[in-house]
N, C-alpha and C. Protein backbone atom coordinates (compact mmCIF):
# COMPACT_ATOMS: atom_id res chain seq x y z
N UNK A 1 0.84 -1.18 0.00
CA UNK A 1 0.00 0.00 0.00
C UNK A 1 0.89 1.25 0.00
N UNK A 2 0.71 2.03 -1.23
CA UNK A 2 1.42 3.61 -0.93
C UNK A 2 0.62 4.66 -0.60
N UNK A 3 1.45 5.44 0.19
CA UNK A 3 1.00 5.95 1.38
C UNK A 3 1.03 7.48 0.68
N UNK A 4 0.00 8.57 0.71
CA UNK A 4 -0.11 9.59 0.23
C UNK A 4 1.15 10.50 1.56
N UNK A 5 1.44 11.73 1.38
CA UNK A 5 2.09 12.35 2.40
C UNK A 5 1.47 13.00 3.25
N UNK A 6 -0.07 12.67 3.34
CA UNK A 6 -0.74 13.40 4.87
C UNK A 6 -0.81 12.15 5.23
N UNK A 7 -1.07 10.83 4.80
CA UNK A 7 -1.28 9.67 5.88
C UNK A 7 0.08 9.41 6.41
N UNK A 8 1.23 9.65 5.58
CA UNK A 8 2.54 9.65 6.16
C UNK A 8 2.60 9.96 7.10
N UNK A 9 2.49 11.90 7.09
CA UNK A 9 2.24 12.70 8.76
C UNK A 9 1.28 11.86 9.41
N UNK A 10 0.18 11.99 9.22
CA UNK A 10 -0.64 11.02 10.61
C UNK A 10 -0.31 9.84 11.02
N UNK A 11 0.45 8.84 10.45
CA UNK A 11 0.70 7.71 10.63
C UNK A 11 1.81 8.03 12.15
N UNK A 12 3.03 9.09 11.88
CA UNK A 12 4.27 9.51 12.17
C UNK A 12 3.84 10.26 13.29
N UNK A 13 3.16 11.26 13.42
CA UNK A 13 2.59 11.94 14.05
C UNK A 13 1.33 12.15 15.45
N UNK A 14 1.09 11.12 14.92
CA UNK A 14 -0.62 10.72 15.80
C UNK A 14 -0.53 10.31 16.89
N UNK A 15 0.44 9.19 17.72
CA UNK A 15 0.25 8.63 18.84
C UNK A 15 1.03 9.76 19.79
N UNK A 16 1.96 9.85 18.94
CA UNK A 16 3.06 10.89 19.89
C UNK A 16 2.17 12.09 20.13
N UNK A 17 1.51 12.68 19.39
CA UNK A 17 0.58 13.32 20.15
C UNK A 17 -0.76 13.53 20.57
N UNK A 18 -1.17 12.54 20.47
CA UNK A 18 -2.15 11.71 21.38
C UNK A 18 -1.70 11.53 22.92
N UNK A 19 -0.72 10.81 22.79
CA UNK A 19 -0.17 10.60 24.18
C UNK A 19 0.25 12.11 24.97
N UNK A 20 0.51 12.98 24.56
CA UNK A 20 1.10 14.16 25.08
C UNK A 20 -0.13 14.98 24.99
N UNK A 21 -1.51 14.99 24.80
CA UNK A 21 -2.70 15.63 24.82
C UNK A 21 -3.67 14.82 25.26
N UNK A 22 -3.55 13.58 26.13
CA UNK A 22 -4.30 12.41 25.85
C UNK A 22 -5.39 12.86 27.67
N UNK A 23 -4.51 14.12 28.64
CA UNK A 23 -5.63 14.44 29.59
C UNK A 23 -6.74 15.01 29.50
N UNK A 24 -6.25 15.81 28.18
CA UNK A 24 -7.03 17.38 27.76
C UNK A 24 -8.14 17.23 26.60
N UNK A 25 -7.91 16.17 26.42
CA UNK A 25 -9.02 15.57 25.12
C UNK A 25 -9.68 14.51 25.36
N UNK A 26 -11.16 14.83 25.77
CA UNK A 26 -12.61 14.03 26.17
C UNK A 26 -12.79 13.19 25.26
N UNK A 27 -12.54 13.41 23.84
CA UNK A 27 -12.60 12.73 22.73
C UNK A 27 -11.44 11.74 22.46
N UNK A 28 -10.84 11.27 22.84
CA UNK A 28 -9.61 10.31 22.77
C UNK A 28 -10.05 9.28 21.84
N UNK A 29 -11.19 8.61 22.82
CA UNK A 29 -11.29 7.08 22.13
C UNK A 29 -12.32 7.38 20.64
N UNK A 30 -13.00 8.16 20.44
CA UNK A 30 -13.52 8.63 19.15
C UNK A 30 -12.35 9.23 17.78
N UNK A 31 -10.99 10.02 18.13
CA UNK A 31 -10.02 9.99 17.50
C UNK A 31 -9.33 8.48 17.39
N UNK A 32 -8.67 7.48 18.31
CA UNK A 32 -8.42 6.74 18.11
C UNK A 32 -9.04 5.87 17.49
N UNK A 33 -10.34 5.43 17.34
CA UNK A 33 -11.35 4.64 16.45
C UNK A 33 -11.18 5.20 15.22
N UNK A 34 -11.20 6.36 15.05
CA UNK A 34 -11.26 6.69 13.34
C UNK A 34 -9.96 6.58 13.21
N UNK A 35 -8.68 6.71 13.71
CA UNK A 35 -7.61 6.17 13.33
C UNK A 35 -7.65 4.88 12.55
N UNK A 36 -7.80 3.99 13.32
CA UNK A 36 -7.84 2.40 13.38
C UNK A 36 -9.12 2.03 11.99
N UNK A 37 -9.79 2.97 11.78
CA UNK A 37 -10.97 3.10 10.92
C UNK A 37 -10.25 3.64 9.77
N UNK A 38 -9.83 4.58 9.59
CA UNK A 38 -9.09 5.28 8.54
C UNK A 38 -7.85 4.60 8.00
N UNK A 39 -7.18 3.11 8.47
CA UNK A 39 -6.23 2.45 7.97
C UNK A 39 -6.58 1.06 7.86
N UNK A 40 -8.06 0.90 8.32
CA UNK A 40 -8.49 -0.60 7.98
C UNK A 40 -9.02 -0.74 6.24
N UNK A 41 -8.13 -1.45 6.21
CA UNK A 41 -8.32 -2.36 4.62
C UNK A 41 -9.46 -2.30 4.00
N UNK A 42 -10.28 -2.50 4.85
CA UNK A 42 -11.63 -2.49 4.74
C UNK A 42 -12.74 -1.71 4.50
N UNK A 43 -12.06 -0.11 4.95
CA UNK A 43 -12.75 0.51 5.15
C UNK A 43 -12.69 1.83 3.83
N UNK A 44 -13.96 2.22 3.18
CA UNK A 44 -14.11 2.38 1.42
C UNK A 44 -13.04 3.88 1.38
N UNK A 45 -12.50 3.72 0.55
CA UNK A 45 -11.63 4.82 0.44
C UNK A 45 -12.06 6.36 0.59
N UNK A 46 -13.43 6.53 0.34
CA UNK A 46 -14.11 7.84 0.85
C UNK A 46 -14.14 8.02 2.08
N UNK A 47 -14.18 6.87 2.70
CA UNK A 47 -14.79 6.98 4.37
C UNK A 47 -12.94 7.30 4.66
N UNK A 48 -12.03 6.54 4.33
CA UNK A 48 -10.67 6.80 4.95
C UNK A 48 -10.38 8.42 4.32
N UNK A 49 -10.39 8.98 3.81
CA UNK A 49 -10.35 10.53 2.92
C UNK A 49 -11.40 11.44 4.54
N UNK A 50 -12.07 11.13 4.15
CA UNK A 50 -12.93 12.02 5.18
C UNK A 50 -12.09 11.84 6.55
N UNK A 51 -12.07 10.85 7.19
CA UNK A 51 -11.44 10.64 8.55
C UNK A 51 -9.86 10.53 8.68
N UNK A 52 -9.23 10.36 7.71
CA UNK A 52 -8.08 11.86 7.48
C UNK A 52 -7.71 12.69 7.33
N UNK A 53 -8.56 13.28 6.56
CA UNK A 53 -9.19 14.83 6.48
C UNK A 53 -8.35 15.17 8.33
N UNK A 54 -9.76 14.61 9.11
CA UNK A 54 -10.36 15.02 10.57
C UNK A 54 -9.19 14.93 11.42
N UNK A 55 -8.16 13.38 11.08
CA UNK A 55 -7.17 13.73 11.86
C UNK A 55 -5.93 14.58 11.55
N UNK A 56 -5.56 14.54 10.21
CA UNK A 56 -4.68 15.48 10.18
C UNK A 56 -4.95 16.43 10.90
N UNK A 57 -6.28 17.18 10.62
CA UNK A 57 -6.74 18.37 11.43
C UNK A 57 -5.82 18.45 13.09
N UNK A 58 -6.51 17.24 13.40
CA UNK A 58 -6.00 17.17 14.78
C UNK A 58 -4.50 17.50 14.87
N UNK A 59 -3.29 16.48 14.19
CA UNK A 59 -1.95 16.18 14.16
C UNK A 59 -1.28 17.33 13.58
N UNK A 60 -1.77 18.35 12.74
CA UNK A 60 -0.91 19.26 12.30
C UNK A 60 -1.00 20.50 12.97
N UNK A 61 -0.12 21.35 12.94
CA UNK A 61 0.03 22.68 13.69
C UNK A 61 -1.05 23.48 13.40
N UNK A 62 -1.67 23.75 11.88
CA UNK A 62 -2.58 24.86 11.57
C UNK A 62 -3.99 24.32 12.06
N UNK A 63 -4.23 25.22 12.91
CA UNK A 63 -5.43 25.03 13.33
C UNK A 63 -5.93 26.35 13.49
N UNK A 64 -7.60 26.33 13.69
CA UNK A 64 -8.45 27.64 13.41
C UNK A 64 -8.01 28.43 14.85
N UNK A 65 -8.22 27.11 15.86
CA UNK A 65 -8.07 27.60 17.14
C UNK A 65 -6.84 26.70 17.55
N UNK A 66 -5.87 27.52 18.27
CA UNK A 66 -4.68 26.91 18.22
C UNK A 66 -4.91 25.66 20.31
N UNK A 67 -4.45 24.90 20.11
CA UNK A 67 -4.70 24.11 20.95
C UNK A 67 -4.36 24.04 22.50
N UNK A 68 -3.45 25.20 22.23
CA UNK A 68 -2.79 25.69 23.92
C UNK A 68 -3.50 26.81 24.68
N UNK A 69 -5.29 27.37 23.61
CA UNK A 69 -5.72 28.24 23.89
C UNK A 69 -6.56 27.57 24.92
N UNK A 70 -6.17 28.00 26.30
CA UNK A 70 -6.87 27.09 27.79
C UNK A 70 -8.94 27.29 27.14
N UNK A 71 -9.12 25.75 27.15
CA UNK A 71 -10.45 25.83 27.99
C UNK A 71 -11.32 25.69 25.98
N UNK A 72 -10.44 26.55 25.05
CA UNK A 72 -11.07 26.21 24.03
C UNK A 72 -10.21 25.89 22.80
N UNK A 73 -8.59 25.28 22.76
CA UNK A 73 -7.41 24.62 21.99
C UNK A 73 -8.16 23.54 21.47
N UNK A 74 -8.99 22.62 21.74
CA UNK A 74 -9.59 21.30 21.42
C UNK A 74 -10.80 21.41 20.73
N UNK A 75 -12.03 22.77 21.38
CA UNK A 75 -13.16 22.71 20.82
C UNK A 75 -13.28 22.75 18.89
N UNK A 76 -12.44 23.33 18.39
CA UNK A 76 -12.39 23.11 16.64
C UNK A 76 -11.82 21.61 16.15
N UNK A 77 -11.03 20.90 17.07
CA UNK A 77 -10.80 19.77 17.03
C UNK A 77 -11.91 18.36 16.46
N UNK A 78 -12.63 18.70 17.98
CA UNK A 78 -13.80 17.97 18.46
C UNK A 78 -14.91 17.68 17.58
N UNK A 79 -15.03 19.07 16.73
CA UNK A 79 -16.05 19.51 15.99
C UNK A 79 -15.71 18.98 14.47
N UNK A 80 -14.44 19.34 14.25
CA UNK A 80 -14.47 18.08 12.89
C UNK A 80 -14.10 16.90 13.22
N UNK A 81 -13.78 16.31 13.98
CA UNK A 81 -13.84 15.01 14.17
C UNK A 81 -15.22 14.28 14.28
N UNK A 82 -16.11 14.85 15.22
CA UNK A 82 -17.43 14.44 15.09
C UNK A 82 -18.12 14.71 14.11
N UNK A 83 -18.10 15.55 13.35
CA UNK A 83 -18.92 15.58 11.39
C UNK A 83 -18.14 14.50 11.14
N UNK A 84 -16.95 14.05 10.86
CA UNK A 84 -16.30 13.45 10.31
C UNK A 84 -16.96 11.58 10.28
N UNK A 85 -16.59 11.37 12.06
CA UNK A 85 -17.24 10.29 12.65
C UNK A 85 -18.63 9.87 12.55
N UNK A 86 -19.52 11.40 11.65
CA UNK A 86 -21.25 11.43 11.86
C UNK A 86 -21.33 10.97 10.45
N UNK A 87 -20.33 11.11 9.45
CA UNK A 87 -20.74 11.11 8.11
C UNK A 87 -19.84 9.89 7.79
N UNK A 88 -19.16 9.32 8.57
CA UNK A 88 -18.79 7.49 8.01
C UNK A 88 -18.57 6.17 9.47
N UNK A 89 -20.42 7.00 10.31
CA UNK A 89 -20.27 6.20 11.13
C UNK A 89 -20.46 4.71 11.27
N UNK A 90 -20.95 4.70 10.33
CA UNK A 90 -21.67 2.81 9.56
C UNK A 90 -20.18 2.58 9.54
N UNK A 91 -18.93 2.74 9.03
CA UNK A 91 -17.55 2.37 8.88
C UNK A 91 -16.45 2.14 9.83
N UNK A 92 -17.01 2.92 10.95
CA UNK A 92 -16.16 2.80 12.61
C UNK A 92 -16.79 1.69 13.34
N UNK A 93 -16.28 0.47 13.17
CA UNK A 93 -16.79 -0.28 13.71
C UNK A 93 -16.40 -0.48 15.20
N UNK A 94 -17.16 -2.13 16.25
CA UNK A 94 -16.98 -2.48 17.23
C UNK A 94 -15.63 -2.50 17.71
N UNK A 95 -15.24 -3.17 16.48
CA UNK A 95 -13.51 -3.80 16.91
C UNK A 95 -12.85 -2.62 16.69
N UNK A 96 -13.00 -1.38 15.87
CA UNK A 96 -12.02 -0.14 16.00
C UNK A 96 -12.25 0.37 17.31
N UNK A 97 -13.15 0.29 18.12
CA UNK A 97 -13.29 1.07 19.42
C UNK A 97 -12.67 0.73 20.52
N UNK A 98 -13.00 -0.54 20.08
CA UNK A 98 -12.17 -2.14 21.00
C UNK A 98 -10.57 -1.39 20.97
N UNK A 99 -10.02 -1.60 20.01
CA UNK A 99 -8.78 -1.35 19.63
C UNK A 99 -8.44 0.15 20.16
N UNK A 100 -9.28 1.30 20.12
CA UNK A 100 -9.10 2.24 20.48
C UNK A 100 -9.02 2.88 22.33
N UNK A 101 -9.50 1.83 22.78
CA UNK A 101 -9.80 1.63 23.92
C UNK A 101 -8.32 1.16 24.88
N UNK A 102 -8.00 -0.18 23.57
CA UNK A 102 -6.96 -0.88 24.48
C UNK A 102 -5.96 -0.09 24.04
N UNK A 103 -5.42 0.88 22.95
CA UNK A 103 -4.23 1.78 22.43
C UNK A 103 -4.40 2.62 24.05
N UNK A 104 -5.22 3.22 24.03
CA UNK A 104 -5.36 4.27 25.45
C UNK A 104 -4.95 3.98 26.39
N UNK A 105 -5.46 2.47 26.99
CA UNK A 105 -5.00 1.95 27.99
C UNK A 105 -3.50 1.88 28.14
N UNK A 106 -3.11 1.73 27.00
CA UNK A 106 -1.41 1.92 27.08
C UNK A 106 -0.91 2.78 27.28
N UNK A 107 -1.30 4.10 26.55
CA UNK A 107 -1.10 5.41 26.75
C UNK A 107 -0.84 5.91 27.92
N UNK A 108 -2.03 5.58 28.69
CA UNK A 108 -2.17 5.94 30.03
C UNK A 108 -1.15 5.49 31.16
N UNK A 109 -0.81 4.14 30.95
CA UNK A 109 0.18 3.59 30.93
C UNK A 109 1.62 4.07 31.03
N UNK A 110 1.82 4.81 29.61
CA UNK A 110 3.55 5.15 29.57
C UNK A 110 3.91 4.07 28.22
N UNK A 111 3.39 3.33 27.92
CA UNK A 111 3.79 2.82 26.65
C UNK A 111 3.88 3.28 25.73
N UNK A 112 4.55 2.75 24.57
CA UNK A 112 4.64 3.42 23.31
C UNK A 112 3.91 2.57 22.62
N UNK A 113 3.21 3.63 21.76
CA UNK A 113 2.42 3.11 20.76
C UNK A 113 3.22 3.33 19.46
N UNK A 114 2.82 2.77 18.15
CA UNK A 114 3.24 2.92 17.11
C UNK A 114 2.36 2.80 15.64
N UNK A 115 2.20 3.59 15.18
CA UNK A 115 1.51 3.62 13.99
C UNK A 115 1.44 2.88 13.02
């Protein structure tokens, strides 16, 4: 599989900061599911486009609202991730949540995750 250069960045990018934002973001296990959703084989190449779209959003620096702004850094986050998650939710399945669940648990942890 070749890899466009925004799934590159998110692939490279995502856990490491996940894990380093992982108190401050209510939405964790809904980013991590569309992760795991957005690289399953399975899942139709529109639905992975849209929910990369959402995380790059997350993983890259330009943001509307920048993320260190206390109290509202996350709220533009949140907000395309959930359109994102609303418009290929038939595609985020059981087992991505599953999976998203147990990535966290590591997180929380001190483990390293890897993309």
């Amino acid at each position: 599989m070749i890899l466009t250069r925004e799934e590159t960045e998110v692939k490279e990018k995502f856990f490491p900061k996940l894990a380093r934002v992982l108190a401050r973001v209510p939405f964790a296990e809904d980013l991590a599911a569309a992760y795991y959703c957005a690289f399953d084989r399975a899942t139709p190449l529109k639905a992975k486009g849209i929910l990369l779209g959402a995380i790059a959003y997350f993983v890259l620096p330009a943001d509307a609202v920048p993320d260190f702004v206390l109290g509202l850094g996350f709220t533009d986050d949140l907000a395309v991730l959930l359109t994102a998650v609303n418009v290929v939710r038939t595609h985020v399945t059981a087992a991505h949540r599953a999976r998203a669940r147990e990535t966290l648990a590591r997180l929380r942890r001190g483990e390293q995750v890897a993309g």
